[in-house]
N, C-alpha and C. Protein backbone atom coordinates (compact mmCIF):
# COMPACT_ATOMS: atom_id res chain seq x y z
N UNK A 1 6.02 -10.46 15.55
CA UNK A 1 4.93 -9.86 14.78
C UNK A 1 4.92 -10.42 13.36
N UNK A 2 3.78 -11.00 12.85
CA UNK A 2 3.45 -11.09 11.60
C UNK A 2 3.92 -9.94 10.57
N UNK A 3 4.29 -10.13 9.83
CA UNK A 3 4.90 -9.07 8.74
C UNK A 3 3.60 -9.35 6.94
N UNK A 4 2.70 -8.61 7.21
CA UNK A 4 1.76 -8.72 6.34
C UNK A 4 2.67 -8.84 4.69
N UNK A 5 1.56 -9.73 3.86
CA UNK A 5 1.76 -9.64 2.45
C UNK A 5 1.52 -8.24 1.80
N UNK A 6 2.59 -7.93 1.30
CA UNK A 6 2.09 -7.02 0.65
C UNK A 6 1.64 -6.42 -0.92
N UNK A 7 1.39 -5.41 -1.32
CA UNK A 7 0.74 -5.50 -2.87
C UNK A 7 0.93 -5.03 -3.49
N UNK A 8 0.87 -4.50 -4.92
CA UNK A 8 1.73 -3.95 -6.04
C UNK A 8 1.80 -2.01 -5.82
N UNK A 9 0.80 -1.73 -5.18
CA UNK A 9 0.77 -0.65 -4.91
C UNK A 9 1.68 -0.63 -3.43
N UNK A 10 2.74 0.04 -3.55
CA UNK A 10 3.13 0.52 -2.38
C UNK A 10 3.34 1.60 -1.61
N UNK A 11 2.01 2.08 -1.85
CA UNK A 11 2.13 3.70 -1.18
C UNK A 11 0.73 4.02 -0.34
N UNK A 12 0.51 4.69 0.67
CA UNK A 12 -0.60 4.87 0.85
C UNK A 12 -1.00 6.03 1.94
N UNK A 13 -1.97 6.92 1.94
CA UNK A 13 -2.35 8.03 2.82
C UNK A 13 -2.85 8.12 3.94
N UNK A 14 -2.54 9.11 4.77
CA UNK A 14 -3.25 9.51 5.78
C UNK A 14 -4.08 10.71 5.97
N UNK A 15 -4.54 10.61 6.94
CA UNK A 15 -5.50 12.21 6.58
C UNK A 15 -6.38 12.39 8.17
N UNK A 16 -6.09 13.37 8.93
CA UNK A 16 -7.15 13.59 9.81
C UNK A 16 -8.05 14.78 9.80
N UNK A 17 -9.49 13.87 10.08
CA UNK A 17 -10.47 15.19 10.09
C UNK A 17 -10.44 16.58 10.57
N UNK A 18 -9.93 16.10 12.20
CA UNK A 18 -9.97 17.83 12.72
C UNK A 18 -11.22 18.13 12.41
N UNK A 19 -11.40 19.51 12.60
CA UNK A 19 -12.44 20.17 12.75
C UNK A 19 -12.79 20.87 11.33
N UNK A 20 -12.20 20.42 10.32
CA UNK A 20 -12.63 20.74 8.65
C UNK A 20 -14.07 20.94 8.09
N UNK A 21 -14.55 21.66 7.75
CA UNK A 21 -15.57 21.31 7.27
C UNK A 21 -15.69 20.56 6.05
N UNK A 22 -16.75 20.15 5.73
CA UNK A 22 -16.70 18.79 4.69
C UNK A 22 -15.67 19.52 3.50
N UNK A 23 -16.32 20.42 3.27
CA UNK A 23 -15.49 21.10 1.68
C UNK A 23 -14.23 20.92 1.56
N UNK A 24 -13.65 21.18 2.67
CA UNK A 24 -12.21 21.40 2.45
C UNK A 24 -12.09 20.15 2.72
N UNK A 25 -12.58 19.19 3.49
CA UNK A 25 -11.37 17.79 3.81
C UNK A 25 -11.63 17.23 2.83
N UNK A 26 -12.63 17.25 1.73
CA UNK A 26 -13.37 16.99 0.46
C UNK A 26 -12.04 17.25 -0.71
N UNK A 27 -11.98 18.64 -0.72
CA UNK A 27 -10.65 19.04 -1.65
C UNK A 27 -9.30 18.46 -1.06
N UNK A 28 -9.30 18.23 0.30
CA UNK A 28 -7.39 17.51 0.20
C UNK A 28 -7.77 16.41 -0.26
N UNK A 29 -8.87 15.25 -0.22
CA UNK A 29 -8.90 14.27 -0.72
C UNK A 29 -8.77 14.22 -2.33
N UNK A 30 -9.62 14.50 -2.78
CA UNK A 30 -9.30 15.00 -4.21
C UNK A 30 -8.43 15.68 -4.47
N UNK A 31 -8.02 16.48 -4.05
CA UNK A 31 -6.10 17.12 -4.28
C UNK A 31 -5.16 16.09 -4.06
N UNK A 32 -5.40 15.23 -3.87
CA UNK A 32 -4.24 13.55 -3.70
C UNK A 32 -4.77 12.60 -4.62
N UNK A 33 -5.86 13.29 -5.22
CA UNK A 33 -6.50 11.81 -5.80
C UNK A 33 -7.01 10.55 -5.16
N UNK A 34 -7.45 11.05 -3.84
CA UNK A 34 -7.62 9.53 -3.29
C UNK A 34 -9.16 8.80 -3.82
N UNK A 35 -8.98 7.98 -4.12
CA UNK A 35 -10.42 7.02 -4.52
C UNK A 35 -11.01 6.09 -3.08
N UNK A 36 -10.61 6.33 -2.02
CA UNK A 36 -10.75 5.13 -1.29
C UNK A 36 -10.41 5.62 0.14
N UNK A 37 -11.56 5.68 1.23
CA UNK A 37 -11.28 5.91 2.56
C UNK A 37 -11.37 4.87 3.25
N UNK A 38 -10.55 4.51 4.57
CA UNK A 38 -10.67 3.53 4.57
C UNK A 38 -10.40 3.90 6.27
N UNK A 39 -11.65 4.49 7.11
CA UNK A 39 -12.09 4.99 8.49
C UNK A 39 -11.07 3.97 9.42
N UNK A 40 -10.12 3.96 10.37
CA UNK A 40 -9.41 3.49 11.95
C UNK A 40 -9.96 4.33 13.21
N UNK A 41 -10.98 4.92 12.85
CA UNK A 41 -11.21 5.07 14.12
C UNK A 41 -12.14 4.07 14.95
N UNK A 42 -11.82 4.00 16.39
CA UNK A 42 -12.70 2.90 17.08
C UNK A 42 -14.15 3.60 17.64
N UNK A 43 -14.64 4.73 17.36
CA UNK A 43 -15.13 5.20 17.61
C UNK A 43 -15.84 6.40 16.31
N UNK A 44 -16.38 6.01 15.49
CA UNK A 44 -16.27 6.61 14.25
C UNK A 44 -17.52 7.89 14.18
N UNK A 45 -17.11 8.85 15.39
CA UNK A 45 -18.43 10.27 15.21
C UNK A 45 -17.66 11.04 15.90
N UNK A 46 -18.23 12.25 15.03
CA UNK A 46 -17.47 13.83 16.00
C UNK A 46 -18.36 14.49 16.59
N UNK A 47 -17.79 15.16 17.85
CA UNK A 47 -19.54 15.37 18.53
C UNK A 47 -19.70 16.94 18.02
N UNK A 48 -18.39 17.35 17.29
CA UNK A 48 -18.14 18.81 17.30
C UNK A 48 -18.16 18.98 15.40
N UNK A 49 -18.35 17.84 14.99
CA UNK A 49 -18.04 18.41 13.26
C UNK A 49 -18.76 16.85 12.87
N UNK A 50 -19.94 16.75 12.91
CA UNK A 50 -21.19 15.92 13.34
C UNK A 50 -21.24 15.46 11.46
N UNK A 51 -20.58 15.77 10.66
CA UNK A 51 -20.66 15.55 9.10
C UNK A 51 -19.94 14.50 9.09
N UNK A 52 -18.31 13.90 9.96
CA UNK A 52 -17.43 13.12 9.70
C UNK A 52 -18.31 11.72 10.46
N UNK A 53 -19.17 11.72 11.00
CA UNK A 53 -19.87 11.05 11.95
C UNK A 53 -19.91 9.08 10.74
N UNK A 54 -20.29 7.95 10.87
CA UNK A 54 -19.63 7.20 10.38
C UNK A 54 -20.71 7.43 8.77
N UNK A 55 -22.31 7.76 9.55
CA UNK A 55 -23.48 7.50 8.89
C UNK A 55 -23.29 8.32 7.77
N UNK A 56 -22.89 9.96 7.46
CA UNK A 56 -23.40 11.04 6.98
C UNK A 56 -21.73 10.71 5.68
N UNK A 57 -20.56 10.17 6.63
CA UNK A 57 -19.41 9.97 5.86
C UNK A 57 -19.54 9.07 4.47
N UNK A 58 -20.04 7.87 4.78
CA UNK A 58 -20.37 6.98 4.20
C UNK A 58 -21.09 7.39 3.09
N UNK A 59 -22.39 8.02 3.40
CA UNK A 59 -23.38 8.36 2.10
C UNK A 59 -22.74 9.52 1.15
N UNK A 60 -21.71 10.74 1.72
CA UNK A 60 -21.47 11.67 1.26
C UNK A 60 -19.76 11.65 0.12
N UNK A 61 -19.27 10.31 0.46
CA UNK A 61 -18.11 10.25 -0.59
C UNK A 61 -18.47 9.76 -1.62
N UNK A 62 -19.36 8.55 -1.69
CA UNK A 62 -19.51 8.05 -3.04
C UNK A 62 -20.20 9.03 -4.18
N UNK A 63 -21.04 9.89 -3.82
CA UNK A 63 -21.14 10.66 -4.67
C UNK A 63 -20.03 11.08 -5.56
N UNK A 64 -19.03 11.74 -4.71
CA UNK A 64 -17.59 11.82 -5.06
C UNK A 64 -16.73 11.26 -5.73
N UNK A 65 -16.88 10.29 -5.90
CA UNK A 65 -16.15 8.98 -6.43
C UNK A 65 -15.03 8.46 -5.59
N UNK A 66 -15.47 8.42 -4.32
CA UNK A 66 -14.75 7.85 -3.31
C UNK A 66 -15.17 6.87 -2.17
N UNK A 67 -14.82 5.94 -2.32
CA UNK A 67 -15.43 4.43 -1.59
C UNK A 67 -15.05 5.06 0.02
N UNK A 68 -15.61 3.67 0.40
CA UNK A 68 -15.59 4.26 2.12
C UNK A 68 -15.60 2.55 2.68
N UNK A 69 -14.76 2.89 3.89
CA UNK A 69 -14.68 1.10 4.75
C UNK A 69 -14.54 1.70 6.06
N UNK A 70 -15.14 1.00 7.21
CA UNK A 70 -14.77 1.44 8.10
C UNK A 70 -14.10 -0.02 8.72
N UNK A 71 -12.96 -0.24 9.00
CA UNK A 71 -12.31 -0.57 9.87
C UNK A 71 -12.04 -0.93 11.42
N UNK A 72 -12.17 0.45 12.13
CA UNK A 72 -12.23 0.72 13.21
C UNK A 72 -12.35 0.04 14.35
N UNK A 73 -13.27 -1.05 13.97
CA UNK A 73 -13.63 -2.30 15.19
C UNK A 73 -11.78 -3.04 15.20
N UNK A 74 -11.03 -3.13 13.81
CA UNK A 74 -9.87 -3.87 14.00
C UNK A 74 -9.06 -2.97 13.56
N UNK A 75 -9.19 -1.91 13.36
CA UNK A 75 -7.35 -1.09 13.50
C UNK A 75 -7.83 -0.01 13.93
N UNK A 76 -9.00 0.12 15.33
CA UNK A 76 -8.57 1.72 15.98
C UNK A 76 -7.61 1.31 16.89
N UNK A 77 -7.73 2.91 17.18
CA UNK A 77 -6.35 2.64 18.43
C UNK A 77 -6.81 2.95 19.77
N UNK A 78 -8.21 2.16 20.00
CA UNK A 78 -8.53 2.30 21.49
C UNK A 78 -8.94 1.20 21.24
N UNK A 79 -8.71 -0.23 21.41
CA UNK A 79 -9.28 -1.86 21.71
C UNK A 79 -9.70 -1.98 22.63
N UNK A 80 -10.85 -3.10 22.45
CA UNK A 80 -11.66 -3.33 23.45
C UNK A 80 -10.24 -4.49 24.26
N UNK A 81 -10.53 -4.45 25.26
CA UNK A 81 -9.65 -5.83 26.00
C UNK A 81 -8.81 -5.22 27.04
N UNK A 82 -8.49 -5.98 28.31
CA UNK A 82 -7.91 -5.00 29.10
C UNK A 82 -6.16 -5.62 28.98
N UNK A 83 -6.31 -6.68 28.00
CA UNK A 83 -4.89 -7.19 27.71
C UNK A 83 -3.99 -6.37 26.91
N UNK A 84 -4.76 -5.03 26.32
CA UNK A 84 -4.10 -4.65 24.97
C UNK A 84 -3.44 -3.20 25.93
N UNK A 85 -3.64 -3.44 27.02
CA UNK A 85 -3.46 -1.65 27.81
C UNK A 85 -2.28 -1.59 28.88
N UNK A 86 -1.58 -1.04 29.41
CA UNK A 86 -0.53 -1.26 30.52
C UNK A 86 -1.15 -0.52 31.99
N UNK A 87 -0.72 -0.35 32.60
CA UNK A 87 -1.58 0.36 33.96
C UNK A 87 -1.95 1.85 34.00
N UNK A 88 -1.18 2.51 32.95
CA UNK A 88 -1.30 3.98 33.07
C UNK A 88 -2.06 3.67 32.05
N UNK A 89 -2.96 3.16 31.28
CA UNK A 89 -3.92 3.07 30.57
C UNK A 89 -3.39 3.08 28.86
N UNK A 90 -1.97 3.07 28.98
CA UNK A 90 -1.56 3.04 27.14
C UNK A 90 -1.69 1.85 26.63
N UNK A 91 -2.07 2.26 24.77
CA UNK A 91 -2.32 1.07 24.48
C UNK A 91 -0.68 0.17 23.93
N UNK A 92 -0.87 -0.70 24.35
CA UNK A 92 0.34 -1.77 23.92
C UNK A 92 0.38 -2.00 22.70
N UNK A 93 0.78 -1.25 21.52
CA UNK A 93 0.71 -1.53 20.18
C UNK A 93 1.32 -3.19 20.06
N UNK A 94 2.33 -3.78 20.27
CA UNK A 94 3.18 -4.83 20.17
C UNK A 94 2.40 -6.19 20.16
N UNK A 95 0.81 -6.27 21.52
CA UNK A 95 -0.10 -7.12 21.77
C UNK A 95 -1.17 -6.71 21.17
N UNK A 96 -1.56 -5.72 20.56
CA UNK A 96 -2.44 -5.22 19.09
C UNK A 96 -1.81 -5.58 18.08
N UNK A 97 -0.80 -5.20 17.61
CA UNK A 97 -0.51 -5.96 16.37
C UNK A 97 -0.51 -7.13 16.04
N UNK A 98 -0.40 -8.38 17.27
CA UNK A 98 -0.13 -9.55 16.96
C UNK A 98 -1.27 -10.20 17.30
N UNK A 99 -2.50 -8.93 17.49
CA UNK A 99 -3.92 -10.16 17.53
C UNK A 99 -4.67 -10.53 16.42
N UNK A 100 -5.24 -11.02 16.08
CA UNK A 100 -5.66 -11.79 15.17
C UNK A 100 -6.91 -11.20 14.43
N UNK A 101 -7.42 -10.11 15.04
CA UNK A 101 -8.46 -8.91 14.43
C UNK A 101 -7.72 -8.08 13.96
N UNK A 102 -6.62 -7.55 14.40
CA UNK A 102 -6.03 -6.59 14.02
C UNK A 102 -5.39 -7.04 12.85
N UNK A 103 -4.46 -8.57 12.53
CA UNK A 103 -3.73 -9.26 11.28
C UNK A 103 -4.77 -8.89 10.42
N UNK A 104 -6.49 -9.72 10.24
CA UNK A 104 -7.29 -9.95 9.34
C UNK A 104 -7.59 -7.84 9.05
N UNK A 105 -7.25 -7.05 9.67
CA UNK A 105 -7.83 -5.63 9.11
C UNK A 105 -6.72 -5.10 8.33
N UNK A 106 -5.25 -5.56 8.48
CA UNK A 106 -4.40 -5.60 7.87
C UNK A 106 -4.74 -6.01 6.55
N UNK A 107 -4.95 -7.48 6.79
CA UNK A 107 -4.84 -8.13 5.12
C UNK A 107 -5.56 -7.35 4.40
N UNK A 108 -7.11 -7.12 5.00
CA UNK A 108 -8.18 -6.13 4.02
C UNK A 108 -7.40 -4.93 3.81
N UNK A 109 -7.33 -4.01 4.28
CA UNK A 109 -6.46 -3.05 4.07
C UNK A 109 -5.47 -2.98 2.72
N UNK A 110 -4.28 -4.01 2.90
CA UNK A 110 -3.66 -4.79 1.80
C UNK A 110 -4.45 -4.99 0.70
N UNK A 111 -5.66 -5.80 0.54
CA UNK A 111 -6.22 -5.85 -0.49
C UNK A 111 -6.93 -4.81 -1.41
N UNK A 112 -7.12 -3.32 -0.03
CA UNK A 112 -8.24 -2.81 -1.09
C UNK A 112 -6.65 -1.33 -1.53
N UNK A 113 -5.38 -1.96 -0.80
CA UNK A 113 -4.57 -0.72 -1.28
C UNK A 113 -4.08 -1.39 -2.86
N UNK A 114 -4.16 -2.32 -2.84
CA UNK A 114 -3.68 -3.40 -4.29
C UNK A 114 -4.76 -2.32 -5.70
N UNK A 115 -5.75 -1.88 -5.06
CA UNK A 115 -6.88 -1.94 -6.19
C UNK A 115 -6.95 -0.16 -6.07
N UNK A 116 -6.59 0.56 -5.08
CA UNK A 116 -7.37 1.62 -4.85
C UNK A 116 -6.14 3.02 -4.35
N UNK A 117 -6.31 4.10 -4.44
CA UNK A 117 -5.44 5.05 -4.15
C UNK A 117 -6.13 5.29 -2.95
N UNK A 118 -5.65 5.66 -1.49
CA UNK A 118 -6.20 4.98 -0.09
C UNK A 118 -5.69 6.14 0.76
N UNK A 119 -6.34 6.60 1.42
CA UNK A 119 -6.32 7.42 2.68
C UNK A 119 -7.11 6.49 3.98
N UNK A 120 -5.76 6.35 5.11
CA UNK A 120 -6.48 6.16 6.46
C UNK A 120 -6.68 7.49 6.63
N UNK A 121 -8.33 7.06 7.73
CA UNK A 121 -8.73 8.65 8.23
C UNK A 121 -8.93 8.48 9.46
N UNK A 122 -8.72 9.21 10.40
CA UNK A 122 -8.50 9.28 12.12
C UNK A 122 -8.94 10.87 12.07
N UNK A 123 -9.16 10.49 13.12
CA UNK A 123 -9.57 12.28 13.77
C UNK A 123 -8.40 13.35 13.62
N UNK A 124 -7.12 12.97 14.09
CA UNK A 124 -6.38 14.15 14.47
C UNK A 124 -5.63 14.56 13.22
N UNK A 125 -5.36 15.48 13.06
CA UNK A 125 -5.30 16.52 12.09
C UNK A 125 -3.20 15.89 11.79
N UNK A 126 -2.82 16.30 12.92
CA UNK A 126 -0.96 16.05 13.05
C UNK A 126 -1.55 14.18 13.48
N UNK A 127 -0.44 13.58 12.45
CA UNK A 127 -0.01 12.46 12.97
C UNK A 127 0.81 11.85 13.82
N UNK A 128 1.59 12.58 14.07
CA UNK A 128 2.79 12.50 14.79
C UNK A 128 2.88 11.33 16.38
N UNK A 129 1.29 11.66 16.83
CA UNK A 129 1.34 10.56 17.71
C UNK A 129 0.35 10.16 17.73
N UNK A 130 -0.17 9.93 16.18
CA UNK A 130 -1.77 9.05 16.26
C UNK A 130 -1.61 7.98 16.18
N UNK A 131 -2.11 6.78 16.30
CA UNK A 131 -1.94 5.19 16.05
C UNK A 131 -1.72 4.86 14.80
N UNK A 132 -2.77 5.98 13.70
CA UNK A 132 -2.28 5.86 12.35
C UNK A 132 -1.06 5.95 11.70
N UNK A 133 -0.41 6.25 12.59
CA UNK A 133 1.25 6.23 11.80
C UNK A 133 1.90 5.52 12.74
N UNK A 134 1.74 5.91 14.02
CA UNK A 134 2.72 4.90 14.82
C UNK A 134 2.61 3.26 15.28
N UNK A 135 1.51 2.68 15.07
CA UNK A 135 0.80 2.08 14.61
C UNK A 135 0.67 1.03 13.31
N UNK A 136 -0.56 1.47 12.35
CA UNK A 136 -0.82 0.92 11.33
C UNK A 136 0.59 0.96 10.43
N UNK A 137 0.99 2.17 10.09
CA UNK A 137 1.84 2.66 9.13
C UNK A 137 3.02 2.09 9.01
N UNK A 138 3.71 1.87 10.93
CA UNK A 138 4.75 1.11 11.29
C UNK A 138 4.43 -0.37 10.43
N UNK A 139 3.45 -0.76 10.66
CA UNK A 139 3.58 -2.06 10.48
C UNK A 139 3.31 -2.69 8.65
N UNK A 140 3.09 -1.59 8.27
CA UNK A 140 2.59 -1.24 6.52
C UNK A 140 3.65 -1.44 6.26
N UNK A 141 4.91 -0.79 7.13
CA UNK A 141 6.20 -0.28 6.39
C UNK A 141 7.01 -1.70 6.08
N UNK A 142 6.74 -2.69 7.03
CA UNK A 142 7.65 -3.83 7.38
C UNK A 142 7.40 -4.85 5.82
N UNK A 143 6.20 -4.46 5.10
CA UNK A 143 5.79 -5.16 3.96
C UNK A 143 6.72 -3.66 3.03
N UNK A 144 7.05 -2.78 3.12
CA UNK A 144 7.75 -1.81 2.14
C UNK A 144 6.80 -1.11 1.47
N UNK A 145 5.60 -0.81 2.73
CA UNK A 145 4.47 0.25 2.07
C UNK A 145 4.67 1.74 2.38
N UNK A 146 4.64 2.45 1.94
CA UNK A 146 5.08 3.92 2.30
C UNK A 146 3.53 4.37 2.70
N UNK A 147 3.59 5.58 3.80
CA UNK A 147 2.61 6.07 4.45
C UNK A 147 2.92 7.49 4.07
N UNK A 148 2.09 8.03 3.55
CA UNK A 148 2.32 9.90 3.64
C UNK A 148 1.04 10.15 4.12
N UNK A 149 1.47 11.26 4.91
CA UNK A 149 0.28 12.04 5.62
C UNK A 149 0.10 13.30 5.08
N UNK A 150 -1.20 13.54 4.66
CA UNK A 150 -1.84 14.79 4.17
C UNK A 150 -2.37 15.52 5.10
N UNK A 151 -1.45 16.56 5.51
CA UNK A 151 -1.64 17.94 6.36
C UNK A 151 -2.88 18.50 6.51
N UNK A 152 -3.77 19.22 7.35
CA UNK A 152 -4.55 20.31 7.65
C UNK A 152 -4.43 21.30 5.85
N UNK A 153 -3.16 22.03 6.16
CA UNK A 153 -2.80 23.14 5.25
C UNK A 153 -2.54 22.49 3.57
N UNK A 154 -2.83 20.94 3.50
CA UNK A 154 -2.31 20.56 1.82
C UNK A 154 -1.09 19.91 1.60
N UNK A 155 -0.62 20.32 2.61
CA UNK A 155 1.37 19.86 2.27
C UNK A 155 1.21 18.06 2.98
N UNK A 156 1.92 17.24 1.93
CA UNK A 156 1.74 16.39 2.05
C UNK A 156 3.25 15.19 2.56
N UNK A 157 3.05 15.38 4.27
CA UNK A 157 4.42 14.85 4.99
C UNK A 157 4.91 13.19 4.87
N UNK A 158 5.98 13.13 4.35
CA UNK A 158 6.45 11.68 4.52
C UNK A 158 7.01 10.95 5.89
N UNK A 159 7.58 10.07 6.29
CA UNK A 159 7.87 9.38 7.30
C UNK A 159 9.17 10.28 7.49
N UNK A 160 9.89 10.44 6.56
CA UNK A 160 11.16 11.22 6.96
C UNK A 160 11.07 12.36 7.01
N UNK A 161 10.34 12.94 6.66
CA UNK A 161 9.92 15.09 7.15
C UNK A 161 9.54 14.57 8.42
N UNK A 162 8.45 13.91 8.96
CA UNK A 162 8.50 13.77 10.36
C UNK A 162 9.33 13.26 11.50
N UNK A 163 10.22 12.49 11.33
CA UNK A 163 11.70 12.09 11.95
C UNK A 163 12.38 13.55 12.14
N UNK A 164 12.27 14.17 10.66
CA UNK A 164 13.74 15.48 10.92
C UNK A 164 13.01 16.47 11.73
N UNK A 165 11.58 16.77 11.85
CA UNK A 165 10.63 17.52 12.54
C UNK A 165 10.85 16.87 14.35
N UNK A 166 10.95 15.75 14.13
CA UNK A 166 10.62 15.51 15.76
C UNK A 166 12.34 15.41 16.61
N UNK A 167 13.36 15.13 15.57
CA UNK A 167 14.62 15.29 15.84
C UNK A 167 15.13 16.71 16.18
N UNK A 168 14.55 17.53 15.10
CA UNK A 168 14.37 18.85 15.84
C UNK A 168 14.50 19.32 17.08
N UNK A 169 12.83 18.85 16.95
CA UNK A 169 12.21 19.53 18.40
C UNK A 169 12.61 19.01 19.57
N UNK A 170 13.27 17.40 19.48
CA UNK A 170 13.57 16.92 20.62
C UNK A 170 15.09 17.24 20.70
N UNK A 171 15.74 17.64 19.95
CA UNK A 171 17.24 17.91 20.16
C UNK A 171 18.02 16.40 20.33
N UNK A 172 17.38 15.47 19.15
CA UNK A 172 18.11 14.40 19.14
C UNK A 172 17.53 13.57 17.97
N UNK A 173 18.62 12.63 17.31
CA UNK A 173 18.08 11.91 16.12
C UNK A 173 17.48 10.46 16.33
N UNK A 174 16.32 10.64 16.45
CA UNK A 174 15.46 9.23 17.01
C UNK A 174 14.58 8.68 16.30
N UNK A 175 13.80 8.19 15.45
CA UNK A 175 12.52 7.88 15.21
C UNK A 175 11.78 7.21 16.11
N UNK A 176 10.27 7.55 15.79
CA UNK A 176 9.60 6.50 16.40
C UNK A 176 9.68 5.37 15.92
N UNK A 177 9.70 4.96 14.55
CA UNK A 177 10.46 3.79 14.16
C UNK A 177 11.08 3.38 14.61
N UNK A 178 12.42 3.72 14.62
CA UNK A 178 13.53 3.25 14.54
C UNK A 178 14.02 3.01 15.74
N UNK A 179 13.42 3.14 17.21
CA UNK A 179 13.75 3.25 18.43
C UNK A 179 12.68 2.22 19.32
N UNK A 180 12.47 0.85 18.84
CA UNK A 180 11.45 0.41 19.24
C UNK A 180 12.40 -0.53 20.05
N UNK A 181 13.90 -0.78 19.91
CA UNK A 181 14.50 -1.80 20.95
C UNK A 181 15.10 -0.43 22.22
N UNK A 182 14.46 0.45 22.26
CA UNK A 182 14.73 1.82 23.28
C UNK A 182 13.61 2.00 23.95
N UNK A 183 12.53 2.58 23.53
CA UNK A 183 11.66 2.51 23.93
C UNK A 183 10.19 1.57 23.91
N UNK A 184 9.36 1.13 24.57
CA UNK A 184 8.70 0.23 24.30
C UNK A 184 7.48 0.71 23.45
N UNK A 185 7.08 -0.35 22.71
CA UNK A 185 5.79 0.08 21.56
C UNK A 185 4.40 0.26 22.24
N UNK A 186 4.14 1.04 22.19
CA UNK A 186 3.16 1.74 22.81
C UNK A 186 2.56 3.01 22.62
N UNK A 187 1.21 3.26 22.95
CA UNK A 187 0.52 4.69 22.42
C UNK A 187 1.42 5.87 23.49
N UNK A 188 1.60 7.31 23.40
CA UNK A 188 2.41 8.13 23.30
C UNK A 188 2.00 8.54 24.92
N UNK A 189 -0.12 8.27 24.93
CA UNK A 189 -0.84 8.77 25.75
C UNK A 189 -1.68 8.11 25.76
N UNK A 190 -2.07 8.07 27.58
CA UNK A 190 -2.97 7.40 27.81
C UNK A 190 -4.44 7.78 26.92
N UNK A 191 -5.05 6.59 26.53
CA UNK A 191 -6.37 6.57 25.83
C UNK A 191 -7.52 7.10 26.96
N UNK A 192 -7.11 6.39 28.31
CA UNK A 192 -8.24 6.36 29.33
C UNK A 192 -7.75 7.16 30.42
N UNK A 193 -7.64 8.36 30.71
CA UNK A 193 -7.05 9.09 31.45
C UNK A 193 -7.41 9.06 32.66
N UNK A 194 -9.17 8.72 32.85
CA UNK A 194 -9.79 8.54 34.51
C UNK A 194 -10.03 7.65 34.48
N UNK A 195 -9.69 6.21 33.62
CA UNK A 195 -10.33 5.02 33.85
C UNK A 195 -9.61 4.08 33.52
N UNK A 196 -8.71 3.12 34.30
CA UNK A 196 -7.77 2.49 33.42
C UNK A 196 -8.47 1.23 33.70
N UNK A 197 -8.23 0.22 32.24
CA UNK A 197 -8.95 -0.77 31.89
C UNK A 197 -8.78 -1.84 33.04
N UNK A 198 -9.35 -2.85 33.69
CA UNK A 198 -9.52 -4.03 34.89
C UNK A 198 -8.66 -4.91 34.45
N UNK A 199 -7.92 -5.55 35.12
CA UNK A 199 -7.10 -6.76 35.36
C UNK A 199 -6.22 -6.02 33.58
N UNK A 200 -5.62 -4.58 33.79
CA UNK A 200 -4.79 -4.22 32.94
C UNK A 200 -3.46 -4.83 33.32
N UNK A 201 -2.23 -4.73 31.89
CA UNK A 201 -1.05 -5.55 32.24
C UNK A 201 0.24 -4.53 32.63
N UNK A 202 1.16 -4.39 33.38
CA UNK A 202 1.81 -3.53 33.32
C UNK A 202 3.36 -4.15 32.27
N UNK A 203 3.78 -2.73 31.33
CA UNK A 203 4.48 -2.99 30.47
C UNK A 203 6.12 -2.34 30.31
């Protein structure tokens, strides 16, 4: 895997919509100070909270004083391609990271965290097994970018509150990090649950 350049700023956010209404996902952003969204989803509309949708997002931060990018075509975590998937339909982070849409959404990424205080935004509320951390974040980290994720409730989790949280619960000290020559890199859950992608690879 390519190990991206990285930039003077080395820190950067997460944040999922959930089912928030604008106000409040409005105030955690501005309660972090973020200047800069920067959308991973591959699919950028909620059919249930129709405000985060890509069109209504876009027009409604800059008011705010908060830029907006959507991404999504090169760092969601459902790719088009049936090379990027294994047979039970997960996505192969390892053959996503090392494609060449996904490098170039990196570099941008890189560039606009150099200039900008930055929240990725994904749908799910817990990161714990979104692509945005296991994923993007993993691979942020390898340049020595720190990822914190901004909670539902405000509280704002680092990479290591979530290790001691999932060591916890699993009754063992593992990261998802840190366990990638254990287990293979890959999404947690299948993306395509009734439909697994054609001439998919098994992994």
């Amino acid at each position: 895997m390519t190990v991206v350049d990285g930039s003077n700023n080395r820190r950067i956010f997460s944040i999922g919509h959930s089912n928030h209404s604008w106000e409040a996902f409005l105030d955690l952003l501005l309660d972090n100070s973020i200047t800069f969204v920067v959308d991973v989803r591959s699919s950028p509309y909620s059919r249930y909270t129709p405000h985060f949708n890509k069109g209504p997002l876009s027009q409604a931060l800059p008011p705010a004083g908060i830029g907006y990018l959507f991404l999504g075509d090169r760092l969601g975590g459902h790719p088009e391609g049936a090379e990027f998937y294994d047979l039970d339909g997960r996505v192969l982070y390892d053959r996503l990271a090392d494609s060449a849409a996904f490098q170039e959404g990196i570099a941008q990424l890189c560039r606009t965290i150099a200039v900008h205080r930055l929240a990725l935004l994904c749908g799910e509320e817990d990161p714990s097994h979104c692509h945005r951390r296991l994923l993007i974040a993993r691979v942020l980290s390898q340049s020595g970018i720190e990822t914190l994720h901004i909670r539902g409730d405000g509280q704002v989790q680092t990479e290591a509150e979530l290790m001691a949280l999932e060591a916890m619960s699993q009754h063992r000290q593992m990261s998802l990090f840190a366990s990638e020559d254990v287990r293979p890199w890959k999404s947690t859950q299948s993306v395509s649950p009734k439909k697994v992608p054609k001439n998919s690879l098994k992994s």
